[in-house]
N, C-alpha and C. Protein backbone atom coordinates (compact mmCIF):
# COMPACT_ATOMS: atom_id res chain seq x y z
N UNK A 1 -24.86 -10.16 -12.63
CA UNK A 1 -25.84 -9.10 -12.65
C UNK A 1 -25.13 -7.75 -12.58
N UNK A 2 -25.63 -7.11 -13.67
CA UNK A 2 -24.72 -5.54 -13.47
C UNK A 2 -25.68 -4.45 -12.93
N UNK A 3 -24.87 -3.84 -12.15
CA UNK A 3 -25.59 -2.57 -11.31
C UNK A 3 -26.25 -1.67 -12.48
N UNK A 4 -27.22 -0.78 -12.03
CA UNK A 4 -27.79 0.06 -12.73
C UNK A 4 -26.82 1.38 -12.35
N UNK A 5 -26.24 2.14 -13.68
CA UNK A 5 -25.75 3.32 -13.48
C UNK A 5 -26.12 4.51 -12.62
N UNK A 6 -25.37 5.26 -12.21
CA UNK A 6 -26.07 6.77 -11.61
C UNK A 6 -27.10 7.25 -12.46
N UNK A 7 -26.95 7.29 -13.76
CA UNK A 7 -28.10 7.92 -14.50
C UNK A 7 -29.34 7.13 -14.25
N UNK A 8 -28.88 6.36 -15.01
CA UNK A 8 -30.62 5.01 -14.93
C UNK A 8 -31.03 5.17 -13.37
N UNK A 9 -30.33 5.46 -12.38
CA UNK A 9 -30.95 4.71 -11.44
C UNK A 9 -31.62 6.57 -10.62
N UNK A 10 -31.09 7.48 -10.86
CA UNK A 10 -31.67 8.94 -10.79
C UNK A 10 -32.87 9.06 -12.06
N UNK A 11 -32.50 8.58 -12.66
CA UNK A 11 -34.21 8.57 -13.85
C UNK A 11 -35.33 8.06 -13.20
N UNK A 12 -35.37 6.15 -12.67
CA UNK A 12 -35.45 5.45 -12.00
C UNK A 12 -36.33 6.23 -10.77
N UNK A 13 -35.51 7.32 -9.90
CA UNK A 13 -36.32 8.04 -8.88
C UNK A 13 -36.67 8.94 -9.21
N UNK A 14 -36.85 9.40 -10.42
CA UNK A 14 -37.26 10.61 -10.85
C UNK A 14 -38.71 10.01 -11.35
N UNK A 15 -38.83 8.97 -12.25
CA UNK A 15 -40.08 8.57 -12.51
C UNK A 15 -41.27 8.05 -11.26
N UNK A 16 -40.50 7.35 -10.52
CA UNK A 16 -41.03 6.91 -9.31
C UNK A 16 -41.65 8.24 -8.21
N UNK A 17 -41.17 9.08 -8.35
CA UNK A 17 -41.77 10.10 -7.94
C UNK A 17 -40.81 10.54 -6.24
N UNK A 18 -39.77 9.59 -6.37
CA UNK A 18 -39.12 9.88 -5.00
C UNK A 18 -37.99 10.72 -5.13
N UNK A 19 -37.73 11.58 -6.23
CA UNK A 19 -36.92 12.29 -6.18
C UNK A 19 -37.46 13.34 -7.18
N UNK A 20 -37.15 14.93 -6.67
CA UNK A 20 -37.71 15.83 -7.71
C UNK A 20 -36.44 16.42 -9.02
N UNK A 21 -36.89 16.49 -9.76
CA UNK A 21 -35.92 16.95 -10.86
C UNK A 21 -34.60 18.49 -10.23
N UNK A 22 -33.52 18.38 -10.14
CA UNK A 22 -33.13 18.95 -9.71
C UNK A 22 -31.74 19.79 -10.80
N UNK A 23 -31.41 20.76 -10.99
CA UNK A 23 -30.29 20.95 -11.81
C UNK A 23 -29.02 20.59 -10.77
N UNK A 24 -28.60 20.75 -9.69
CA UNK A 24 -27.27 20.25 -9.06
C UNK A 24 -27.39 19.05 -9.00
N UNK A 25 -28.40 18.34 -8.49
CA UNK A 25 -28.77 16.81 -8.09
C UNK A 25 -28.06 16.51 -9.95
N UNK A 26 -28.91 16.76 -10.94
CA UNK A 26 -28.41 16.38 -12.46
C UNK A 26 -26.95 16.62 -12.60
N UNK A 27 -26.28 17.67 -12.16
CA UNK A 27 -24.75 17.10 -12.54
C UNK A 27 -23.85 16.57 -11.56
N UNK A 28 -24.74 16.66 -10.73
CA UNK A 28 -24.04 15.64 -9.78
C UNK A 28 -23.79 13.85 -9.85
N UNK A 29 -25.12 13.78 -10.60
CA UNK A 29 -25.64 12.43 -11.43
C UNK A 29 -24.51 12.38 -12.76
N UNK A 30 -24.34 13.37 -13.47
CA UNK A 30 -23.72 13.46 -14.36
C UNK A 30 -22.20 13.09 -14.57
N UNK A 31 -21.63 13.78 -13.26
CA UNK A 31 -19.91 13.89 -12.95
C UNK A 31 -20.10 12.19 -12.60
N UNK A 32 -21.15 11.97 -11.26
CA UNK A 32 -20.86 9.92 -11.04
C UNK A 32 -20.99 9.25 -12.11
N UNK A 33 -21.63 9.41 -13.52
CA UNK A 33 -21.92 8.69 -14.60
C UNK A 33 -20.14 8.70 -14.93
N UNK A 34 -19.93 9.54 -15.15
CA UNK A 34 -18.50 9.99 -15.83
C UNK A 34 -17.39 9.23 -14.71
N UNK A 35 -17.46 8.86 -13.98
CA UNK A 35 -16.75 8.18 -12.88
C UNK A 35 -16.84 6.52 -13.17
N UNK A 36 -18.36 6.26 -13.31
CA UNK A 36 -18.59 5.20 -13.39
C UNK A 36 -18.03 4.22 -14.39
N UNK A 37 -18.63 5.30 -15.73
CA UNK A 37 -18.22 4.62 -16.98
C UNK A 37 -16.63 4.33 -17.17
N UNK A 38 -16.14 5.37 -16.20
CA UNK A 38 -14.23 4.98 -16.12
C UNK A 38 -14.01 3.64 -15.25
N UNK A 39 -15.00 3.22 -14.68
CA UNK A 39 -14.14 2.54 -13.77
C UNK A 39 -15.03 1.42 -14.43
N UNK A 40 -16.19 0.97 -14.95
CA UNK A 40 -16.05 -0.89 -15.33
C UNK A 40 -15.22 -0.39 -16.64
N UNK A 41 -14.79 -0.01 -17.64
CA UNK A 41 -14.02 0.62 -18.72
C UNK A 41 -12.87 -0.29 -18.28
N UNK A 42 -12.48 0.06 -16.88
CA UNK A 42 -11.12 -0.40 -16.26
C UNK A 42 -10.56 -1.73 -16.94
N UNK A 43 -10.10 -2.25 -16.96
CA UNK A 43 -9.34 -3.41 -17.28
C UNK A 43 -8.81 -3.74 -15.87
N UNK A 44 -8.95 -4.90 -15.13
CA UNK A 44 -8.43 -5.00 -14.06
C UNK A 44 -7.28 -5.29 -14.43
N UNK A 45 -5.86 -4.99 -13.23
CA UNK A 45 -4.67 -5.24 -13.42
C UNK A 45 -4.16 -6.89 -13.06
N UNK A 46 -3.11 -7.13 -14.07
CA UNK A 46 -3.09 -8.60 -13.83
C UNK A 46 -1.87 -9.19 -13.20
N UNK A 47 -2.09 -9.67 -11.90
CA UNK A 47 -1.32 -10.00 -10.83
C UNK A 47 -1.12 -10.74 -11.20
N UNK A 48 0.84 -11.44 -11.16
CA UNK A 48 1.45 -12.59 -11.08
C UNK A 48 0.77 -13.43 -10.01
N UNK A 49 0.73 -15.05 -10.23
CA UNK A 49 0.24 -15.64 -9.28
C UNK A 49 1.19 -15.74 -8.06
N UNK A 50 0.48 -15.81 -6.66
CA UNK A 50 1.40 -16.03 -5.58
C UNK A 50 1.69 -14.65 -5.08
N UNK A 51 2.03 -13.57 -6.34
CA UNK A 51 2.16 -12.47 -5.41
C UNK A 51 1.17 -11.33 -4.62
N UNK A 52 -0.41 -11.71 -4.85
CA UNK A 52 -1.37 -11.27 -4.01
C UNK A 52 -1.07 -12.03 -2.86
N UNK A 53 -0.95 -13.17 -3.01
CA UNK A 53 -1.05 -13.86 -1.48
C UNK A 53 0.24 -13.30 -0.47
N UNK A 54 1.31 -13.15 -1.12
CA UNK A 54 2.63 -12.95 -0.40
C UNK A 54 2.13 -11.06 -0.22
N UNK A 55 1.28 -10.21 -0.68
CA UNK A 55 1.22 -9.53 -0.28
C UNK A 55 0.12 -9.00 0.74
N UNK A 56 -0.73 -9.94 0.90
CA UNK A 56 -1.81 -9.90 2.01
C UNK A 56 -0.93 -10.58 3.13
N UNK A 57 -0.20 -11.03 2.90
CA UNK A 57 0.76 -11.84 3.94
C UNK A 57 1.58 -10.64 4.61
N UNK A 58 2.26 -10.11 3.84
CA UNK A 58 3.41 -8.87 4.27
C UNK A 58 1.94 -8.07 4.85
N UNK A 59 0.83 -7.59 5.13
CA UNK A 59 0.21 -6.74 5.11
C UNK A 59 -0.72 -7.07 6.69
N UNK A 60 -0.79 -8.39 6.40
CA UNK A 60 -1.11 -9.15 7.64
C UNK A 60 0.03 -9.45 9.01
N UNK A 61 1.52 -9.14 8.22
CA UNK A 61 2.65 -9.81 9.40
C UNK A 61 2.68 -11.28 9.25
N UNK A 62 2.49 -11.51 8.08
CA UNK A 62 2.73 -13.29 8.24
C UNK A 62 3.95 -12.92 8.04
N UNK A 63 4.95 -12.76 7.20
CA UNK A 63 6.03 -12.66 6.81
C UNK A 63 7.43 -12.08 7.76
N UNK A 64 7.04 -12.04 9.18
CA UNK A 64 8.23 -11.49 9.75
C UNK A 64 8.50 -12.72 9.85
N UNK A 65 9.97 -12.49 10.55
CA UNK A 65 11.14 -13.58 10.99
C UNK A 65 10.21 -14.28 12.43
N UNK A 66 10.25 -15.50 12.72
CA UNK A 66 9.93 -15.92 14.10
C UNK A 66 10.77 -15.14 15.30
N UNK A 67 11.92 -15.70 14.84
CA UNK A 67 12.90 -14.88 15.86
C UNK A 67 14.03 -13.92 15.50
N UNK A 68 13.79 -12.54 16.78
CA UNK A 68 14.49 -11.49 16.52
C UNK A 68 15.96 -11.08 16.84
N UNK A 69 16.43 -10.88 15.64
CA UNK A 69 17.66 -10.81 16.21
C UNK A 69 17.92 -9.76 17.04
N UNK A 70 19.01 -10.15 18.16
CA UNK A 70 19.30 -9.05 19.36
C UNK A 70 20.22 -7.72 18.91
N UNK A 71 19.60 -6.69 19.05
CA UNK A 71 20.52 -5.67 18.99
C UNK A 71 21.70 -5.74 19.30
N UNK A 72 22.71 -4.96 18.99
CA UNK A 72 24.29 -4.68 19.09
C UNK A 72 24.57 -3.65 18.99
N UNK A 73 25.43 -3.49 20.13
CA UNK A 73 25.59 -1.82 20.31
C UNK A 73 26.69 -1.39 20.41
């Protein structure tokens, strides 16, 4: 199911009567349309397998050593 855009969905309350026609409210609607359309546009980036996991790992602390080596001074 795909979301309804900033536009459609400011039309949407504009017909419904819960929002009044506004010129800032409109390019404000306008600039998120322009946001939006960039980002499903996106192409998600394509992760080697294994290395999401090894990096939720490093991110989580799975990945330290058990045991630390002792300083030397």
């Amino acid at each position: 199911m795909q979301s309804l855009s900033p536009t459609s969905r400011y039309l949407q309350a504009l017909n419904e009567g819960t929002h009044q026609p506004d010129d800032v409210q409109k390019e404000a609607v306008n600039r998120l349309e322009t946001l939006y359309q960039e980002l499903i546009a996106k192409k998600p980036s394509a992760t080697p397998p294994g290395r999401l996991m090894a990096r939720l790992g490093k991110l989580l602390g799975k990945n330290e050593p058990d045991v630390q080596i002792p300083v030397r001074g």
